[in-house]
PDB file of N, CA and C in Angstrom:
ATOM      1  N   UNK A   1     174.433-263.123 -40.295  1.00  0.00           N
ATOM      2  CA  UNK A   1     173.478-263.922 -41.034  1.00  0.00           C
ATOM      3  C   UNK A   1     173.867-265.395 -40.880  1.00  0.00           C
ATOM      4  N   UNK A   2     172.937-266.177 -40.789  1.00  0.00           N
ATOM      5  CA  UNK A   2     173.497-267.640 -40.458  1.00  0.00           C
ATOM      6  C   UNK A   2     173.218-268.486 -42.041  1.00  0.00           C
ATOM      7  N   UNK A   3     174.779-269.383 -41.439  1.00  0.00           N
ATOM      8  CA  UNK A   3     175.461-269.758 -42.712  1.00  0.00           C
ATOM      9  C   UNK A   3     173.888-271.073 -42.709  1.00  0.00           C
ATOM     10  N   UNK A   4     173.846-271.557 -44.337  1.00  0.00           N
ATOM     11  CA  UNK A   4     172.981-272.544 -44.311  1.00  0.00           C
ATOM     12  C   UNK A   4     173.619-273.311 -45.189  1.00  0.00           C
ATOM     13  N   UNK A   5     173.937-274.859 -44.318  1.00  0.00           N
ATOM     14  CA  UNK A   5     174.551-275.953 -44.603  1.00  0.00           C
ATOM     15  C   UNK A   5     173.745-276.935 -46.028  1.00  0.00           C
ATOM     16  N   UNK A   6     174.596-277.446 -46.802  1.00  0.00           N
ATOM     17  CA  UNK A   6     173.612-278.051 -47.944  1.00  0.00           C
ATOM     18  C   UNK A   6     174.423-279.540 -47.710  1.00  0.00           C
ATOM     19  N   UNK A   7     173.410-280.126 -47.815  1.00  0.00           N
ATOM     20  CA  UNK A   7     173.433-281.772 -48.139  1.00  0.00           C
ATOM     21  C   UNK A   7     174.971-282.002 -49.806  1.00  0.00           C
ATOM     22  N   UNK A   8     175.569-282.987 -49.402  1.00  0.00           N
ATOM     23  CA  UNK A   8     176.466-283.205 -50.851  1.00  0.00           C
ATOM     24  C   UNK A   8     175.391-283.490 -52.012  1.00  0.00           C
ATOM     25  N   UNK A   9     174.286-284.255 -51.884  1.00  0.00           N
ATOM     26  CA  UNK A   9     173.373-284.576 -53.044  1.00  0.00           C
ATOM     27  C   UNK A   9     173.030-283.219 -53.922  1.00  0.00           C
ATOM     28  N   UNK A  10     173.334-281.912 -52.919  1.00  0.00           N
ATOM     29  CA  UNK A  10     172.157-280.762 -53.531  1.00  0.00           C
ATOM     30  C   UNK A  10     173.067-280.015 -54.325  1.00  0.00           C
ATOM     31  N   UNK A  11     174.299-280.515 -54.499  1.00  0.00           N
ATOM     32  CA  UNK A  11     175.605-279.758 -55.601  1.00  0.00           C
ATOM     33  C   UNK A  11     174.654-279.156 -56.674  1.00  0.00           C
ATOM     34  N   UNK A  12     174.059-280.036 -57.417  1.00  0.00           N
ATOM     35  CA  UNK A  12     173.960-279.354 -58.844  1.00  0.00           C
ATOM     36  C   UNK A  12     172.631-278.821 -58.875  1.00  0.00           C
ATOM     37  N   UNK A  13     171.586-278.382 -57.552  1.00  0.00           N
ATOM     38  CA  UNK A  13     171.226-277.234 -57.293  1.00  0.00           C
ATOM     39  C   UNK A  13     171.658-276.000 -58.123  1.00  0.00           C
ATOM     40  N   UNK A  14     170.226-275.550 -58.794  1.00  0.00           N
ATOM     41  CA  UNK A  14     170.565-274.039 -59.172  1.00  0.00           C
ATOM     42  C   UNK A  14     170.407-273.134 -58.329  1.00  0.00           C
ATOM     43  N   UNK A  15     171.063-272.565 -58.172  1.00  0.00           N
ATOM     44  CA  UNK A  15     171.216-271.082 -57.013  1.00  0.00           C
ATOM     45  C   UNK A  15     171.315-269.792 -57.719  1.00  0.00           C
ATOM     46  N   UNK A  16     170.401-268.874 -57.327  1.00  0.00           N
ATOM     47  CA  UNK A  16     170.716-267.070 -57.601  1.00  0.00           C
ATOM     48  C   UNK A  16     170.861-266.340 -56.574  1.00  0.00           C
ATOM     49  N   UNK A  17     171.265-265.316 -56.650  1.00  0.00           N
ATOM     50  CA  UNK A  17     171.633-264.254 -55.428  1.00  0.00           C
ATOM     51  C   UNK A  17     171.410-264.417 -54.308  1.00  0.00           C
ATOM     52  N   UNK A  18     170.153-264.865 -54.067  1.00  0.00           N
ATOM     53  CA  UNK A  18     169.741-264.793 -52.785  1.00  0.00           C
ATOM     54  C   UNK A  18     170.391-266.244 -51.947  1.00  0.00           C
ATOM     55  N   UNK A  19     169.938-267.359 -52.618  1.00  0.00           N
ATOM     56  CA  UNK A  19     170.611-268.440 -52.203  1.00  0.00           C
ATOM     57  C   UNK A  19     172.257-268.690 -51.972  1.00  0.00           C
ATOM     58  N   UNK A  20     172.946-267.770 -52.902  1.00  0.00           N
ATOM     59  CA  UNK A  20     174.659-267.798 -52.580  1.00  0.00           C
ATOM     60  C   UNK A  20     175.007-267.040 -51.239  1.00  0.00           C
ATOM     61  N   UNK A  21     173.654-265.886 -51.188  1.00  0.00           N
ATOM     62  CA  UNK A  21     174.104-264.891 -49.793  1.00  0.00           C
ATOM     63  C   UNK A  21     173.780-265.725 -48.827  1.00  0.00           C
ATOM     64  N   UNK A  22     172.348-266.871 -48.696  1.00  0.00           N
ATOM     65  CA  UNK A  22     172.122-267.384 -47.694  1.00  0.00           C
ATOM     66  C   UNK A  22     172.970-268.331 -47.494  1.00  0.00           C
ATOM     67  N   UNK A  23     173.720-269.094 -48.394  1.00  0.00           N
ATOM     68  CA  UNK A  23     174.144-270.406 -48.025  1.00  0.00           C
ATOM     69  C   UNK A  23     175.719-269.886 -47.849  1.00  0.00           C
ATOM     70  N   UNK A  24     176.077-268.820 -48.384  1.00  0.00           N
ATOM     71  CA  UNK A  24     177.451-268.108 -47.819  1.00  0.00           C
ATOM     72  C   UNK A  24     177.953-267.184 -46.709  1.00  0.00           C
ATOM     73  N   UNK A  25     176.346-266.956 -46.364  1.00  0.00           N
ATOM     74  CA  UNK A  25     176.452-266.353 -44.985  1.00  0.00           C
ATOM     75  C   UNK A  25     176.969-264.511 -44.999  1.00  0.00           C
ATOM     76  N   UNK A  26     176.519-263.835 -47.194  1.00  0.00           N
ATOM     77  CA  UNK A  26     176.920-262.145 -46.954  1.00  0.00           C
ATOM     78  C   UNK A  26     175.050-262.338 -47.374  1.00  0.00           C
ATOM     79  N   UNK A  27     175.747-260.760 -47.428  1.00  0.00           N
ATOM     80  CA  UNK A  27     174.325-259.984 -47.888  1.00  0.00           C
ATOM     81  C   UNK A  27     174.236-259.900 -49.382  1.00  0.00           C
ATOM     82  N   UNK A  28     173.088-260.406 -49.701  1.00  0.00           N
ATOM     83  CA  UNK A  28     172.699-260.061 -51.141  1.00  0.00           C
ATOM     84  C   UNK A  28     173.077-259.239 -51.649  1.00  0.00           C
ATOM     85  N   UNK A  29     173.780-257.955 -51.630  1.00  0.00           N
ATOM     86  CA  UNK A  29     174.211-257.050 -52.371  1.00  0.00           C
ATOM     87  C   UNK A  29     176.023-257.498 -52.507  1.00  0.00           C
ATOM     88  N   UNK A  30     176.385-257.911 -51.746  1.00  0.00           N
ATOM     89  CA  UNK A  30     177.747-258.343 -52.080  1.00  0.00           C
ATOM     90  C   UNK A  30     177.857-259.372 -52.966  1.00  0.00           C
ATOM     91  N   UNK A  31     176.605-260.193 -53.480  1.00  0.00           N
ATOM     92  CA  UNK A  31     177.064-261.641 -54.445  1.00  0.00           C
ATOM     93  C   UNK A  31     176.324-260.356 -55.639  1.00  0.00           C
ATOM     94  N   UNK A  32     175.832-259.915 -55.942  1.00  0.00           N
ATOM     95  CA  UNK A  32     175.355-258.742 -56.687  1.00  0.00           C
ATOM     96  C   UNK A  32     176.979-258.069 -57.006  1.00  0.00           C
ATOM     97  N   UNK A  33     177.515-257.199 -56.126  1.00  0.00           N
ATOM     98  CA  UNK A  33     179.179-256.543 -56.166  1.00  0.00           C
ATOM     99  C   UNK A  33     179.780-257.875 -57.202  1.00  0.00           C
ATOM    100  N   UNK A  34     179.813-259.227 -56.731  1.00  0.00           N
ATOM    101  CA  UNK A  34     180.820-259.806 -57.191  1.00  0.00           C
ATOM    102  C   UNK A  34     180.403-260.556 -58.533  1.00  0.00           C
ATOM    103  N   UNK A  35     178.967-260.354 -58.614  1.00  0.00           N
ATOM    104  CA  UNK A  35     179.225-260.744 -60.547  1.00  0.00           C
ATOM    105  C   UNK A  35     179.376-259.254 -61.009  1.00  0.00           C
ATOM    106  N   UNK A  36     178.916-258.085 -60.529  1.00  0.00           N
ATOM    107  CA  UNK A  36     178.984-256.810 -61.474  1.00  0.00           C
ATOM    108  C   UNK A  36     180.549-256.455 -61.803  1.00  0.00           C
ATOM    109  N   UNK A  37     181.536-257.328 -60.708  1.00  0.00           N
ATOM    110  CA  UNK A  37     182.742-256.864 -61.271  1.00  0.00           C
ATOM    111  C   UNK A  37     183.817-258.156 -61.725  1.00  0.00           C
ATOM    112  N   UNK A  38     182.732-259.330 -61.962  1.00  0.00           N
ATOM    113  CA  UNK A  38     183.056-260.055 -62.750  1.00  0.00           C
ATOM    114  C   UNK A  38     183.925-261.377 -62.107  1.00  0.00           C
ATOM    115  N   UNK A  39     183.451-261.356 -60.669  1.00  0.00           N
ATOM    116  CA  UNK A  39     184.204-262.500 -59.811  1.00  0.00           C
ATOM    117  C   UNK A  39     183.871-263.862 -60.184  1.00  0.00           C
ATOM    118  N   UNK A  40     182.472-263.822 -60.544  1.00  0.00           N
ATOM    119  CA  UNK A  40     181.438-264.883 -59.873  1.00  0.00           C
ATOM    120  C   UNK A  40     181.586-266.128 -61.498  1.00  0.00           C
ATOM    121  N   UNK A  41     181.682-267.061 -61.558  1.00  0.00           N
ATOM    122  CA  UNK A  41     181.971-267.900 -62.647  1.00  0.00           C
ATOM    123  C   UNK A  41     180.599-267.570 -63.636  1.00  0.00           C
ATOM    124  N   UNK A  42     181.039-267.795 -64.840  1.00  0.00           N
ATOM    125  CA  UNK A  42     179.726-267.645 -65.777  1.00  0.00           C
ATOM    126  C   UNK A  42     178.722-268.411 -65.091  1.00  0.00           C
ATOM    127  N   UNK A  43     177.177-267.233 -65.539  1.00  0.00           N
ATOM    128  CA  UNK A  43     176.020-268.556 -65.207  1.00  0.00           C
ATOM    129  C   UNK A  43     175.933-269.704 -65.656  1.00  0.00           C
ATOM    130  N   UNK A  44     175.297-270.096 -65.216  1.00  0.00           N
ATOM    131  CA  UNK A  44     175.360-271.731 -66.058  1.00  0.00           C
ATOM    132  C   UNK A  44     173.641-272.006 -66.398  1.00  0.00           C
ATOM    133  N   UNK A  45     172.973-271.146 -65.734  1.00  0.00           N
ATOM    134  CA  UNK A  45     171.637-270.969 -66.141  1.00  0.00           C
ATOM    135  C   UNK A  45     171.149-269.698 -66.521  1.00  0.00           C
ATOM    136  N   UNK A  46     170.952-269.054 -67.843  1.00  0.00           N
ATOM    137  CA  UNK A  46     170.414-267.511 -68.477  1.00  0.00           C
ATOM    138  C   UNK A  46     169.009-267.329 -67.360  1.00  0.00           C
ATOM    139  N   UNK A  47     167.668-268.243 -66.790  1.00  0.00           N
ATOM    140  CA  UNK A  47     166.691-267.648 -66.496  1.00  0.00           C
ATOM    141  C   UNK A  47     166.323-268.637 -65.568  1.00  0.00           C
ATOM    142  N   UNK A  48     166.377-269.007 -64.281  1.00  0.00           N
ATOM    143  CA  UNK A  48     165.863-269.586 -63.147  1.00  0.00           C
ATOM    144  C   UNK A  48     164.718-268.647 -62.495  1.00  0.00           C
ATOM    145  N   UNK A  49     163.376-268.655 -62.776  1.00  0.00           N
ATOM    146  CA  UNK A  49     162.374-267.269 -62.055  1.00  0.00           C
ATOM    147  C   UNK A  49     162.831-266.085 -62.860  1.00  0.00           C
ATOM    148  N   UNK A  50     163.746-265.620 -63.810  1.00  0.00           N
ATOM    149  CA  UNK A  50     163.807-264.545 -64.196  1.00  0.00           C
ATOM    150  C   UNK A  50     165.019-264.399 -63.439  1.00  0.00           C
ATOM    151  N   UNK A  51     165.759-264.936 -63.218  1.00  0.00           N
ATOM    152  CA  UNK A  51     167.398-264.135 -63.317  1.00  0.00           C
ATOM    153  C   UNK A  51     168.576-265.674 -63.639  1.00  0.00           C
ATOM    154  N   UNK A  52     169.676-264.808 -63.958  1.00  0.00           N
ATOM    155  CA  UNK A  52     170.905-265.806 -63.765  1.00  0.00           C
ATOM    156  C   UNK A  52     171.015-266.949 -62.770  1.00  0.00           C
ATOM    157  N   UNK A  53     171.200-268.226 -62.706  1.00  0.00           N
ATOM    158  CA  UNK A  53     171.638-268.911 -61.797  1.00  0.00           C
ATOM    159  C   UNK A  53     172.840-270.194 -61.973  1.00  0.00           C
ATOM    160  N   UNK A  54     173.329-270.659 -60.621  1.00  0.00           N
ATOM    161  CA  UNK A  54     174.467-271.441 -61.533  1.00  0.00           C
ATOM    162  C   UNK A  54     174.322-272.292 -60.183  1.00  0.00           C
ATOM    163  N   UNK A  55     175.269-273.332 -60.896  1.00  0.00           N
ATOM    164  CA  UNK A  55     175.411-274.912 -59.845  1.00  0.00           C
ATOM    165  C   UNK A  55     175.618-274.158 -58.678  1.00  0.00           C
ATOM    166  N   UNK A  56     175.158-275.251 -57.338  1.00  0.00           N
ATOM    167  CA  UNK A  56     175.701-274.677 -56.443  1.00  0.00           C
ATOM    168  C   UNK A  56     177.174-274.768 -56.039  1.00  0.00           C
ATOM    169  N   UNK A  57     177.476-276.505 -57.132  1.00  0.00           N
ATOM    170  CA  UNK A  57     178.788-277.443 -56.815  1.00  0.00           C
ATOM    171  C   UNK A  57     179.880-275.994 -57.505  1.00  0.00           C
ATOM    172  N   UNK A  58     179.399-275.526 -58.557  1.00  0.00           N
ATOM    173  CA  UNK A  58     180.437-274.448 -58.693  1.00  0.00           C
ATOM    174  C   UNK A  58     180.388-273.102 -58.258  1.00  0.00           C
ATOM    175  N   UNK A  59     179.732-272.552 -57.087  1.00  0.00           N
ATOM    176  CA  UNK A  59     179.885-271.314 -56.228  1.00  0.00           C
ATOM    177  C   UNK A  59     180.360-272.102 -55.434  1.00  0.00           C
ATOM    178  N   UNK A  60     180.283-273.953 -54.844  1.00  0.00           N
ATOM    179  CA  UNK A  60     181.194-273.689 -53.666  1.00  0.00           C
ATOM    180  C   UNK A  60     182.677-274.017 -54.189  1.00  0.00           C
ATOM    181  N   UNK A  61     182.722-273.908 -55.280  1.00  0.00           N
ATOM    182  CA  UNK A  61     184.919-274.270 -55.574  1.00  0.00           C
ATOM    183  C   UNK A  61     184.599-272.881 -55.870  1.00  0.00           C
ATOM    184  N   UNK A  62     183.824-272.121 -56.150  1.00  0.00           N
ATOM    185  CA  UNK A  62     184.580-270.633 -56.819  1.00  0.00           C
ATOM    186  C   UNK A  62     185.200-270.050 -55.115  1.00  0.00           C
ATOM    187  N   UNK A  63     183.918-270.097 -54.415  1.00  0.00           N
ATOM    188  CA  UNK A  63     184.179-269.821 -53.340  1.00  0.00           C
ATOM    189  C   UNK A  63     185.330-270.383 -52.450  1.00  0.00           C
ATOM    190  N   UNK A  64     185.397-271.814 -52.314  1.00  0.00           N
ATOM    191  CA  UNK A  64     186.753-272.402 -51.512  1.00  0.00           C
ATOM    192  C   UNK A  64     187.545-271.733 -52.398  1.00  0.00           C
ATOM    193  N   UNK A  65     187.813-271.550 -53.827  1.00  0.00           N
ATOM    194  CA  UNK A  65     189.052-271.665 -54.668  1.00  0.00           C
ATOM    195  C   UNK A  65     189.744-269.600 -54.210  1.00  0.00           C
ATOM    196  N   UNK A  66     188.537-269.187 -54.018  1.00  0.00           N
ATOM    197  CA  UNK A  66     188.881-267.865 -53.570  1.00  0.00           C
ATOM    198  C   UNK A  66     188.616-267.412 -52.523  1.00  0.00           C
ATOM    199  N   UNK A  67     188.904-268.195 -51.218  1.00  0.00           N
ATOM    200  CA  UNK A  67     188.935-267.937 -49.885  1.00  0.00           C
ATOM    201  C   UNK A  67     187.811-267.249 -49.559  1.00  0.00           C
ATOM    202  N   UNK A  68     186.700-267.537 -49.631  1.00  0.00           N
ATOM    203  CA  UNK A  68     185.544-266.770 -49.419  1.00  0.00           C
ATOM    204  C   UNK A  68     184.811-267.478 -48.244  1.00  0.00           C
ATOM    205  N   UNK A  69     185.072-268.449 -48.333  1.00  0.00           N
ATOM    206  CA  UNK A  69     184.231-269.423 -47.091  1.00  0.00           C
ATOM    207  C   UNK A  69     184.937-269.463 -45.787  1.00  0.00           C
ATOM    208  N   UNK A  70     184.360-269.175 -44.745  1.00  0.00           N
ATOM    209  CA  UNK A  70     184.853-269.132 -43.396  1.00  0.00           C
ATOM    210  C   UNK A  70     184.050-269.650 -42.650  1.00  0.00           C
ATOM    211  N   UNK A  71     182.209-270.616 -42.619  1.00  0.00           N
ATOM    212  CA  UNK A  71     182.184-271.605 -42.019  1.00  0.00           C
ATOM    213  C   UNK A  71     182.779-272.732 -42.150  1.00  0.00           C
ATOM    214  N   UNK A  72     182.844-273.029 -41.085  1.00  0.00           N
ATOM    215  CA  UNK A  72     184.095-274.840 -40.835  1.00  0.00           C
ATOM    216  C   UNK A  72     183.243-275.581 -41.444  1.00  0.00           C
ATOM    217  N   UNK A  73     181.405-276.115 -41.631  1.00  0.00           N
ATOM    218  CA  UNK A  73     180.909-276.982 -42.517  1.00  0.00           C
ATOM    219  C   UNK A  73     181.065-276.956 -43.994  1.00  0.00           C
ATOM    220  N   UNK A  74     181.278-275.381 -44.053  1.00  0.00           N
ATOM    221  CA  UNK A  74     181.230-275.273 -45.633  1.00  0.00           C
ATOM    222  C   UNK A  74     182.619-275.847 -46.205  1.00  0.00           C
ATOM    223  N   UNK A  75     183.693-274.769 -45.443  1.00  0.00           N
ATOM    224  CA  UNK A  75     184.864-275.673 -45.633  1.00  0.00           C
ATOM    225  C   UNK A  75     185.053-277.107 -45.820  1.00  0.00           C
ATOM    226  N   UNK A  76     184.303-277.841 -45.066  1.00  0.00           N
ATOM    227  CA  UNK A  76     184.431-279.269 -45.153  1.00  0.00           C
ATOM    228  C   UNK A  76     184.034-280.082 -46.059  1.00  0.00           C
ATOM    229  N   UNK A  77     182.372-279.405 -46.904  1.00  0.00           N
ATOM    230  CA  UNK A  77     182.308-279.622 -48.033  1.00  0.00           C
ATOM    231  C   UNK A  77     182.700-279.155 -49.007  1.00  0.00           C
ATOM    232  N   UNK A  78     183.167-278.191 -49.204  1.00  0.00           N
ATOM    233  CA  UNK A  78     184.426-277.904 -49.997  1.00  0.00           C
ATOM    234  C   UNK A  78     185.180-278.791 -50.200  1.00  0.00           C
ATOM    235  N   UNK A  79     185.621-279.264 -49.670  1.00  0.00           N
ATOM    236  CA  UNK A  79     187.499-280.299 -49.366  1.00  0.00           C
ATOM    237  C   UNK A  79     186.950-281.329 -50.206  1.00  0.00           C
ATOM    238  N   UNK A  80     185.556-281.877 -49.934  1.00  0.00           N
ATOM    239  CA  UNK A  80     184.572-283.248 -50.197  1.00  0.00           C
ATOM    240  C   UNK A  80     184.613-282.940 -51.793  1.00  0.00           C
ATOM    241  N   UNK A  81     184.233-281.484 -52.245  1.00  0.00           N
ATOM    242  CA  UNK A  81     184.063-281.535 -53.446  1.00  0.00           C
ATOM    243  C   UNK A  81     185.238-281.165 -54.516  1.00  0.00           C
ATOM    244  N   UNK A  82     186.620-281.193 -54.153  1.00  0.00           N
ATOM    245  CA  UNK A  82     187.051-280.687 -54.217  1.00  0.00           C
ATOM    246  C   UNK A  82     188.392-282.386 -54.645  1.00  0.00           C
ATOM    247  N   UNK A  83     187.997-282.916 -53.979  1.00  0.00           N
ATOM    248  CA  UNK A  83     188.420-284.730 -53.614  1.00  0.00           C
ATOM    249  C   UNK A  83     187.811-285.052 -54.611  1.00  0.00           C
ATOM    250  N   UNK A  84     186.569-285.542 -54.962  1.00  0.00           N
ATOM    251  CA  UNK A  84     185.817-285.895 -55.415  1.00  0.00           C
ATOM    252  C   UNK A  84     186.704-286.269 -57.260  1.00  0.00           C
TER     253      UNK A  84
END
């Protein structure tokens, strides 16, 4: 699945399932696995369209902070937000 790169402006973007699988590059059922067993940081939004959603600025430190990211762009904004 191809990873999809986000602009630094679009951090505090709300994101749900589908958007963490696209912009992390799994399948929707694995960001599904990882809040059902309690990985994924509290939402930060109860109802975006009818489900949970949260910053994007904090799926990408949950993600850098737990080795989850393995494109080199994402990594890089990681580091950016991470500096910041």
């Amino acid at each position: 699945m191809p990873l999809q790169s986000v602009p630094m402006d679009d951090l505090d973007d709300p994101v749900g399932a589908s958007e963490i699988a696209t912009r992390l590059g799994v399948q929707r059922p694995t960001v599904h696995k990882w809040r059902q067993r309690g990985l994924l940081p509290t939402a930060e939004y109860e109802s975006v369209n009818g489900a949970r959603a949260w910053r994007w600025s904090t799926i990408l430190r949950w993600a850098g902070d737990s080795d989850r990211i393995t494109d080199a762009k994402l990594v890089a904004e990681y580091r950016k937000l991470v500096k910041a």
